[in-house]
PDB file of N, CA and C in Angstrom:
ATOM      1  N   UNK A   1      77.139 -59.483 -67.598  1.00  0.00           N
ATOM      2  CA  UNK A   1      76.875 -60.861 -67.980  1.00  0.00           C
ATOM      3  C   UNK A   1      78.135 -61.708 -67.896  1.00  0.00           C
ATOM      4  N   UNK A   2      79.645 -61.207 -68.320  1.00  0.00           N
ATOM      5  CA  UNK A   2      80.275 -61.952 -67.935  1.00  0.00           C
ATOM      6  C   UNK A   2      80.664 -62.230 -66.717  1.00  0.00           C
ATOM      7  N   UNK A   3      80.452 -62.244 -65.568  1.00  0.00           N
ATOM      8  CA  UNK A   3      80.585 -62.050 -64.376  1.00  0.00           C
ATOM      9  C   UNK A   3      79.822 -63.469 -63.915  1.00  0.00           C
ATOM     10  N   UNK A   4      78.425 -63.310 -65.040  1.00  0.00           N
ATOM     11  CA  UNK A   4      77.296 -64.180 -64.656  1.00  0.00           C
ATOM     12  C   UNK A   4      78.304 -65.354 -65.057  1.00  0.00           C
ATOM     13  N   UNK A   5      78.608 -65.603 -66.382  1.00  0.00           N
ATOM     14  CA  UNK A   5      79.040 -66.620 -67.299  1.00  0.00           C
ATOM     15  C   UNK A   5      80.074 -67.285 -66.203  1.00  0.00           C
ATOM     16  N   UNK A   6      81.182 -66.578 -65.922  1.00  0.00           N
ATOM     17  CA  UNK A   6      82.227 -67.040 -65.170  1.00  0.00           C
ATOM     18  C   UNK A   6      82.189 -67.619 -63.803  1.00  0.00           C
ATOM     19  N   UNK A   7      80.901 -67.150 -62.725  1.00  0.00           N
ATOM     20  CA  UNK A   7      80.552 -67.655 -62.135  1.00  0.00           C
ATOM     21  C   UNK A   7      80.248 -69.418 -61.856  1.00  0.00           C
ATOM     22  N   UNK A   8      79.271 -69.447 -63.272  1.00  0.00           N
ATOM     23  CA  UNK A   8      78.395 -70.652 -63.912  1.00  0.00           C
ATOM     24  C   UNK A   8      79.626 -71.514 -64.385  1.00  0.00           C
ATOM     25  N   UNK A   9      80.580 -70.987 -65.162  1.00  0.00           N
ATOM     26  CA  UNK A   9      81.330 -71.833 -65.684  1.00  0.00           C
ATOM     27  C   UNK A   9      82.518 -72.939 -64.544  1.00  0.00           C
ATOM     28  N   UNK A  10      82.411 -72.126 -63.330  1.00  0.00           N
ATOM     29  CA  UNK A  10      83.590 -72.474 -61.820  1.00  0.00           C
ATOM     30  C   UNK A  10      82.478 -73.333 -61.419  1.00  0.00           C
ATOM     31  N   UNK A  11      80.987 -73.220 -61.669  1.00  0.00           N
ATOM     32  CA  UNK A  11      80.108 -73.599 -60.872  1.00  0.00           C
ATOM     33  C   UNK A  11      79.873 -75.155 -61.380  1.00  0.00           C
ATOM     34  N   UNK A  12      80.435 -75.208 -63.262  1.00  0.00           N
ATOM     35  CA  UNK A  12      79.862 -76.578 -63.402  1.00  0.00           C
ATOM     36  C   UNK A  12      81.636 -77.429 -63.321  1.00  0.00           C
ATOM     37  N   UNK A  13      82.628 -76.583 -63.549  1.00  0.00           N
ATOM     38  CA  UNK A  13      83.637 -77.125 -63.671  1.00  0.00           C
ATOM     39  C   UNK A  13      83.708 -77.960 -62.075  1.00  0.00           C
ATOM     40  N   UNK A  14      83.545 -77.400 -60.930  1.00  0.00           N
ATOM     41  CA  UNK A  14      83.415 -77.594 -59.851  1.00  0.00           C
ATOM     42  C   UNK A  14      82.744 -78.892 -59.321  1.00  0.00           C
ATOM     43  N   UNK A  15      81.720 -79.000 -60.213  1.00  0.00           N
ATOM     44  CA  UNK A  15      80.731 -80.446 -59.768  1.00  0.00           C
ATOM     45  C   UNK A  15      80.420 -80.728 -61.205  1.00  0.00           C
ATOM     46  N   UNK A  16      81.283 -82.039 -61.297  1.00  0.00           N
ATOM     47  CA  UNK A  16      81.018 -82.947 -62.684  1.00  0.00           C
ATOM     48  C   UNK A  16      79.585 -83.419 -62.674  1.00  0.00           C
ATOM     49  N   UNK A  17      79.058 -83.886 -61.620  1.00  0.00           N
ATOM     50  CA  UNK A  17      77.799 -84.341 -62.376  1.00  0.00           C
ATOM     51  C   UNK A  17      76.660 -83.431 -62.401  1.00  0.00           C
ATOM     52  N   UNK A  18      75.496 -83.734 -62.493  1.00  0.00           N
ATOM     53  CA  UNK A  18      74.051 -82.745 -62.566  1.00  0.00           C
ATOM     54  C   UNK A  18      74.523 -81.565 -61.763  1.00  0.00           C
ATOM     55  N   UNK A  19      73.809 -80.458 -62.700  1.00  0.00           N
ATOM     56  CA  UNK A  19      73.988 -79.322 -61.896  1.00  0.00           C
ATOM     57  C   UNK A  19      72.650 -79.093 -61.000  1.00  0.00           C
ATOM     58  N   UNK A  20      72.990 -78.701 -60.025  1.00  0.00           N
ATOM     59  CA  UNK A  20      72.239 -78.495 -58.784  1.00  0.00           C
ATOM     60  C   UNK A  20      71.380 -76.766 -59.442  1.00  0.00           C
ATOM     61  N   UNK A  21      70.084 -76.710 -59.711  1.00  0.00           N
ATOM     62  CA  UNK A  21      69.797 -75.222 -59.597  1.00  0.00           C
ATOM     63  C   UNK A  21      69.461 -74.714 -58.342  1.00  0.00           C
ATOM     64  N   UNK A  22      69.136 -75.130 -57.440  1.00  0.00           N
ATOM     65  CA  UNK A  22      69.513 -74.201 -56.034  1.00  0.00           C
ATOM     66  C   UNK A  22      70.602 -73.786 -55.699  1.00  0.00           C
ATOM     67  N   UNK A  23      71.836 -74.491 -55.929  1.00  0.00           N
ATOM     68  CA  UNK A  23      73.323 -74.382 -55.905  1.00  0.00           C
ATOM     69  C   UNK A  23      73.758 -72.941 -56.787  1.00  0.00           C
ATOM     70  N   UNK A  24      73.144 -73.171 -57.820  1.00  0.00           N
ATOM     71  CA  UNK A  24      72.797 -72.756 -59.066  1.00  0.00           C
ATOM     72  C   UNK A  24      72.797 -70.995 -58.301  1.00  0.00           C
ATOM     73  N   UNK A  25      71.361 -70.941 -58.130  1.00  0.00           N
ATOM     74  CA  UNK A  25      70.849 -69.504 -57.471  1.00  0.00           C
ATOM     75  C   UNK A  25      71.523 -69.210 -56.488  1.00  0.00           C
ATOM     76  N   UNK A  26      72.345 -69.773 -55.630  1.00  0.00           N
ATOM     77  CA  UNK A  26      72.373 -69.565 -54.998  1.00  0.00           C
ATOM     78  C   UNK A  26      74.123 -69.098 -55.360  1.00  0.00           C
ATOM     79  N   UNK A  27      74.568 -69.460 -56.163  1.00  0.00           N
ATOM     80  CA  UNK A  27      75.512 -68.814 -56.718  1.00  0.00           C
ATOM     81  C   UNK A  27      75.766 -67.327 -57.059  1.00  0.00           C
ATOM     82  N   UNK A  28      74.776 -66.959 -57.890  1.00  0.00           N
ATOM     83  CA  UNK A  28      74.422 -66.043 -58.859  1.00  0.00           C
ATOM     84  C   UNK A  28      73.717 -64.969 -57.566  1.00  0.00           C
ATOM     85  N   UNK A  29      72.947 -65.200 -56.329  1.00  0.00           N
ATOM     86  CA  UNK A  29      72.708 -64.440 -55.022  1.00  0.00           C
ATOM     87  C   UNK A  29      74.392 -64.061 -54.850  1.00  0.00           C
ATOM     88  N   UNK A  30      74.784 -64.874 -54.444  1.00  0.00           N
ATOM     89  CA  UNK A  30      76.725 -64.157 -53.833  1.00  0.00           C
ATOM     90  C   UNK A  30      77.158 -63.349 -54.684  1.00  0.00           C
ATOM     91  N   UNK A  31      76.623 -63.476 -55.648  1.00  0.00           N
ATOM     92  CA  UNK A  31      77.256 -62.427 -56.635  1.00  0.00           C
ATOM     93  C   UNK A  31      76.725 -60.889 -57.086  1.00  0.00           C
ATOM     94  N   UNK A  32      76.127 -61.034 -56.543  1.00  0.00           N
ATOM     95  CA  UNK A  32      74.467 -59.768 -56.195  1.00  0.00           C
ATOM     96  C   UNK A  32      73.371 -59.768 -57.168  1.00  0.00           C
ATOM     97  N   UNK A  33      73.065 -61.058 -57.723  1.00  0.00           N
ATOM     98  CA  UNK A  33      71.880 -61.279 -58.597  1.00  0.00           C
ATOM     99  C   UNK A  33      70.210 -60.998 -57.810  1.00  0.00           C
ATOM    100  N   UNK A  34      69.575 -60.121 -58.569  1.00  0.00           N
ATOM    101  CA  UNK A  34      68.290 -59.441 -57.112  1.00  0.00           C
ATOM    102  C   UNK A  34      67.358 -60.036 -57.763  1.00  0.00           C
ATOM    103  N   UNK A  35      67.054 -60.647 -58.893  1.00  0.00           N
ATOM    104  CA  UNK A  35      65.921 -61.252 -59.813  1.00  0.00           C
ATOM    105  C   UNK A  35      65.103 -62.816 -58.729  1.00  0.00           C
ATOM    106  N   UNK A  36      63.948 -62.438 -59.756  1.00  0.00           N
ATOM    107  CA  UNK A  36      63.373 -63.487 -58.950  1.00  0.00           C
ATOM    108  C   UNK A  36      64.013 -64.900 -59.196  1.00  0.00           C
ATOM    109  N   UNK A  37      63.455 -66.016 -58.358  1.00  0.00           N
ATOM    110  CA  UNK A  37      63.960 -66.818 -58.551  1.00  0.00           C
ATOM    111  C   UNK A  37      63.860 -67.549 -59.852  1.00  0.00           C
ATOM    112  N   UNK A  38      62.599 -67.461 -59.964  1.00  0.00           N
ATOM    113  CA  UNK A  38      62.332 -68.189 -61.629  1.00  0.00           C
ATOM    114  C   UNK A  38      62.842 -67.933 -62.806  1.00  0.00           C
ATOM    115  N   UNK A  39      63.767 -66.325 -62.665  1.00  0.00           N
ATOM    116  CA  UNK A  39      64.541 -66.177 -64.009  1.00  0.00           C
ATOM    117  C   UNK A  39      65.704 -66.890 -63.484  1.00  0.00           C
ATOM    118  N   UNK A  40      66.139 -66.745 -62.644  1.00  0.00           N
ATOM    119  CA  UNK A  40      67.697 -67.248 -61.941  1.00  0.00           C
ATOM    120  C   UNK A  40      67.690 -68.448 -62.404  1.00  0.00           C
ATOM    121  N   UNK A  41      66.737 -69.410 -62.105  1.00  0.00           N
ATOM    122  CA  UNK A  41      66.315 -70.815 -62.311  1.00  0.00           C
ATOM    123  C   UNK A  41      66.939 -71.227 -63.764  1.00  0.00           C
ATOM    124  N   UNK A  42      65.875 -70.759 -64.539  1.00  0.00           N
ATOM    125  CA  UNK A  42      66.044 -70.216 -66.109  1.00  0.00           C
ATOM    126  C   UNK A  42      67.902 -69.815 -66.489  1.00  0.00           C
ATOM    127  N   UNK A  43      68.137 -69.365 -65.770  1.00  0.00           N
ATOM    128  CA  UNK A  43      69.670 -68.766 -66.193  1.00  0.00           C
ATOM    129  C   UNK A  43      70.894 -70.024 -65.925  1.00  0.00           C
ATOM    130  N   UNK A  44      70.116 -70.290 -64.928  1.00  0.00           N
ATOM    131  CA  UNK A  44      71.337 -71.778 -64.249  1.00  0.00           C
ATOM    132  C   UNK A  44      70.966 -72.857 -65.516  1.00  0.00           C
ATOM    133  N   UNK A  45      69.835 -72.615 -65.818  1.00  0.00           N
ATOM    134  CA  UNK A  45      69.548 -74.268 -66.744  1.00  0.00           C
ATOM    135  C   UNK A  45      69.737 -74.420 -67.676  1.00  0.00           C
ATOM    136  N   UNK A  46      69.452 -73.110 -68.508  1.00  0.00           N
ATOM    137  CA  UNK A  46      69.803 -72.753 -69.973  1.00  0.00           C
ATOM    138  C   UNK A  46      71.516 -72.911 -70.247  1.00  0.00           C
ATOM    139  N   UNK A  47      71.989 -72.248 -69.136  1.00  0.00           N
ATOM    140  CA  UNK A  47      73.606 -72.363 -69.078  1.00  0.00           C
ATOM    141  C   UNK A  47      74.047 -73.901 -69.244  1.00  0.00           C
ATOM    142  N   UNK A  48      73.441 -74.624 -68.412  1.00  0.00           N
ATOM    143  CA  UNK A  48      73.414 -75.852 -68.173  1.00  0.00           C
ATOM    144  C   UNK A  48      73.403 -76.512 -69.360  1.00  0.00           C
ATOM    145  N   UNK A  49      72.559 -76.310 -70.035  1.00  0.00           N
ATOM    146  CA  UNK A  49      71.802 -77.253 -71.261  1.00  0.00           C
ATOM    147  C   UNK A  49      72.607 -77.058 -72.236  1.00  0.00           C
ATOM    148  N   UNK A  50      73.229 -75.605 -72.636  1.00  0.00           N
ATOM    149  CA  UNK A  50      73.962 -75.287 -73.430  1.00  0.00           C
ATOM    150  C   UNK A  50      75.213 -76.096 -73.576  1.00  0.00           C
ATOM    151  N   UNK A  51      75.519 -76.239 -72.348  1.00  0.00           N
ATOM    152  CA  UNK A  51      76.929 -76.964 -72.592  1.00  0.00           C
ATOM    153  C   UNK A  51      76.838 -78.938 -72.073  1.00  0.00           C
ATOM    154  N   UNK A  52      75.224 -78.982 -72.411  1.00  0.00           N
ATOM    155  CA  UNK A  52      75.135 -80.096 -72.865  1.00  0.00           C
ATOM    156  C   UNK A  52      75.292 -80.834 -71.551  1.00  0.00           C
ATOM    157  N   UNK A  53      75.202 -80.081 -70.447  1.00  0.00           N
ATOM    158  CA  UNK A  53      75.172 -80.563 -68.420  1.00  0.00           C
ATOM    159  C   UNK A  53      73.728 -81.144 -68.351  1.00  0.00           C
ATOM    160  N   UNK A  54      74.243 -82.195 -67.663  1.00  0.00           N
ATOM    161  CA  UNK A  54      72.503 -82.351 -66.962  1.00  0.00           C
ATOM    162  C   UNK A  54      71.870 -81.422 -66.080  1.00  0.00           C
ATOM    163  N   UNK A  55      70.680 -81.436 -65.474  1.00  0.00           N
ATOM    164  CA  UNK A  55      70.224 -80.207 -64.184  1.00  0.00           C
ATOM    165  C   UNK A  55      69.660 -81.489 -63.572  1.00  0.00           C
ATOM    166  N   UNK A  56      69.593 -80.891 -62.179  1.00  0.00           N
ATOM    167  CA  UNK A  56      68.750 -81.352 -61.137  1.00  0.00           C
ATOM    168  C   UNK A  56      68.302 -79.964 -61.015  1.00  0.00           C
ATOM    169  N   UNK A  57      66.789 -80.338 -60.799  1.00  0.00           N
ATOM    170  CA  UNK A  57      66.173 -79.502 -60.304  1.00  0.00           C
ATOM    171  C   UNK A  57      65.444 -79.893 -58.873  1.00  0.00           C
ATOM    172  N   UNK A  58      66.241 -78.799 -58.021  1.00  0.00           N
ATOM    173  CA  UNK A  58      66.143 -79.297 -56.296  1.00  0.00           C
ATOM    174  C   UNK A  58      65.600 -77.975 -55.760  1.00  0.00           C
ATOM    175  N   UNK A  59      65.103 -77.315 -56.350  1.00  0.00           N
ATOM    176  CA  UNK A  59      65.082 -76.059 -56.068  1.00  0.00           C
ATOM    177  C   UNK A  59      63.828 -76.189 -55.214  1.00  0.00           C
ATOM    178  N   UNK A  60      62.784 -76.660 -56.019  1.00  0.00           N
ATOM    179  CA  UNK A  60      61.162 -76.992 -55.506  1.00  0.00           C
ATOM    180  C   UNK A  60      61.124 -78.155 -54.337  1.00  0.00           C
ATOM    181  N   UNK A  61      62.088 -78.703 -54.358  1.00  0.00           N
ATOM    182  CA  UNK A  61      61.877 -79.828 -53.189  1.00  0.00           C
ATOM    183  C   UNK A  61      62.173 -79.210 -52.106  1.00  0.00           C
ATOM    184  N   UNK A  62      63.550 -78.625 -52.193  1.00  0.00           N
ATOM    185  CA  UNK A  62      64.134 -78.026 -50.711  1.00  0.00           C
ATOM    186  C   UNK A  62      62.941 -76.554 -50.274  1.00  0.00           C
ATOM    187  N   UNK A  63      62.250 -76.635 -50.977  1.00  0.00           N
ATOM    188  CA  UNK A  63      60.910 -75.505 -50.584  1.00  0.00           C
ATOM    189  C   UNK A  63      60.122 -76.487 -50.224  1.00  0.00           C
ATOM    190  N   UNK A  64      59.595 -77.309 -50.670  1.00  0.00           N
ATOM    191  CA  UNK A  64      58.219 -78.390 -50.044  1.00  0.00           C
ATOM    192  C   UNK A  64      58.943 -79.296 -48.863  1.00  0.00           C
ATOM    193  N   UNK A  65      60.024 -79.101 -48.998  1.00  0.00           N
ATOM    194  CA  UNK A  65      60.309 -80.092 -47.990  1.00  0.00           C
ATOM    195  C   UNK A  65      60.358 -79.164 -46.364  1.00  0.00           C
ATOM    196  N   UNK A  66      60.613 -77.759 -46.411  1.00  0.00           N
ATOM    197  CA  UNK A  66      60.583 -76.572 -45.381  1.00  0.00           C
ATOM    198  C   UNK A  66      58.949 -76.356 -45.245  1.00  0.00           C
ATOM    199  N   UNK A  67      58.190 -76.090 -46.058  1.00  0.00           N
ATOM    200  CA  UNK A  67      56.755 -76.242 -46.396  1.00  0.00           C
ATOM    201  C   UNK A  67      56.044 -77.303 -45.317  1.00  0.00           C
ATOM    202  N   UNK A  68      56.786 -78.839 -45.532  1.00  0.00           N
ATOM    203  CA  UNK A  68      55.962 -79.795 -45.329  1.00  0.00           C
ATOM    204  C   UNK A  68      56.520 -79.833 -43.760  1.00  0.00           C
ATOM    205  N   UNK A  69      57.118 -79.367 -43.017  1.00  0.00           N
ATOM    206  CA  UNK A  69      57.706 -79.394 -41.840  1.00  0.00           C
ATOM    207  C   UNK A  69      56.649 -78.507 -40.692  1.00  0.00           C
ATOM    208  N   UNK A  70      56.932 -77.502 -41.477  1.00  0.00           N
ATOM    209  CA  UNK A  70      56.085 -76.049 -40.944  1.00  0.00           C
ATOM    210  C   UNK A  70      54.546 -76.329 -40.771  1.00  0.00           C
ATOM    211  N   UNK A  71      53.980 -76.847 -41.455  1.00  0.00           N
ATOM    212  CA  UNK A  71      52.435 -77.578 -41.400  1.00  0.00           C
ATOM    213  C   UNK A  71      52.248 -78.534 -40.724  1.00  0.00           C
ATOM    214  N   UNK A  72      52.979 -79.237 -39.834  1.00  0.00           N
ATOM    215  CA  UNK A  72      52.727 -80.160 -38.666  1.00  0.00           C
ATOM    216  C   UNK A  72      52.175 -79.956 -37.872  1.00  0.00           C
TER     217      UNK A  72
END
C-alpha cells in the first residue's frame, strides 16, 4: 500500500488542479496494479477526496468517446 500512497501522492503533487482518474489508473497500471478498473477508480478518488483534491472523472468519457467512433 505504500507504494500505492506514494505513487498518488507524485500523482497529485504533479497536477495542481482536478485529478484526472484515468491518469489516476493509469498510474497505479505502471505500477503493477491487476484490479479491475472500478476499484482502481475508487482508490484514485477516495485518495483524492481525502486530501480534499477535486476529481475529474474522464475515465467513462475516454471509453464512450472510443465506443462512439467504432459504431459508425
Amino acid at each position: 500500500m505504500l507504494e500505492i500512497a506514494t505513487i498518488l501522492e507524485k500523482l497529485l503533487a504533479d497536477n495542481p488542479g482536478p485529478v484526472s482518474i484515468a491518469v489516476g489508473i493509469a498510474a497505479l497500471r505502471a505500477l503493477g496494479a491487476d484490479g479491475p478498473d472500478d476499484d482502481l477508480q475508487s482508490t484514485v478518488g477516495t485518495f483524492a477526496a481525502e486530501r480534499g483534491r477535486a476529481i475529474r472523472f474522464d475515465r467513462w468519457a475516454t471509453k464512450a468517446g472510443r465506443q462512439s467512433i467504432h459504431s459508425r
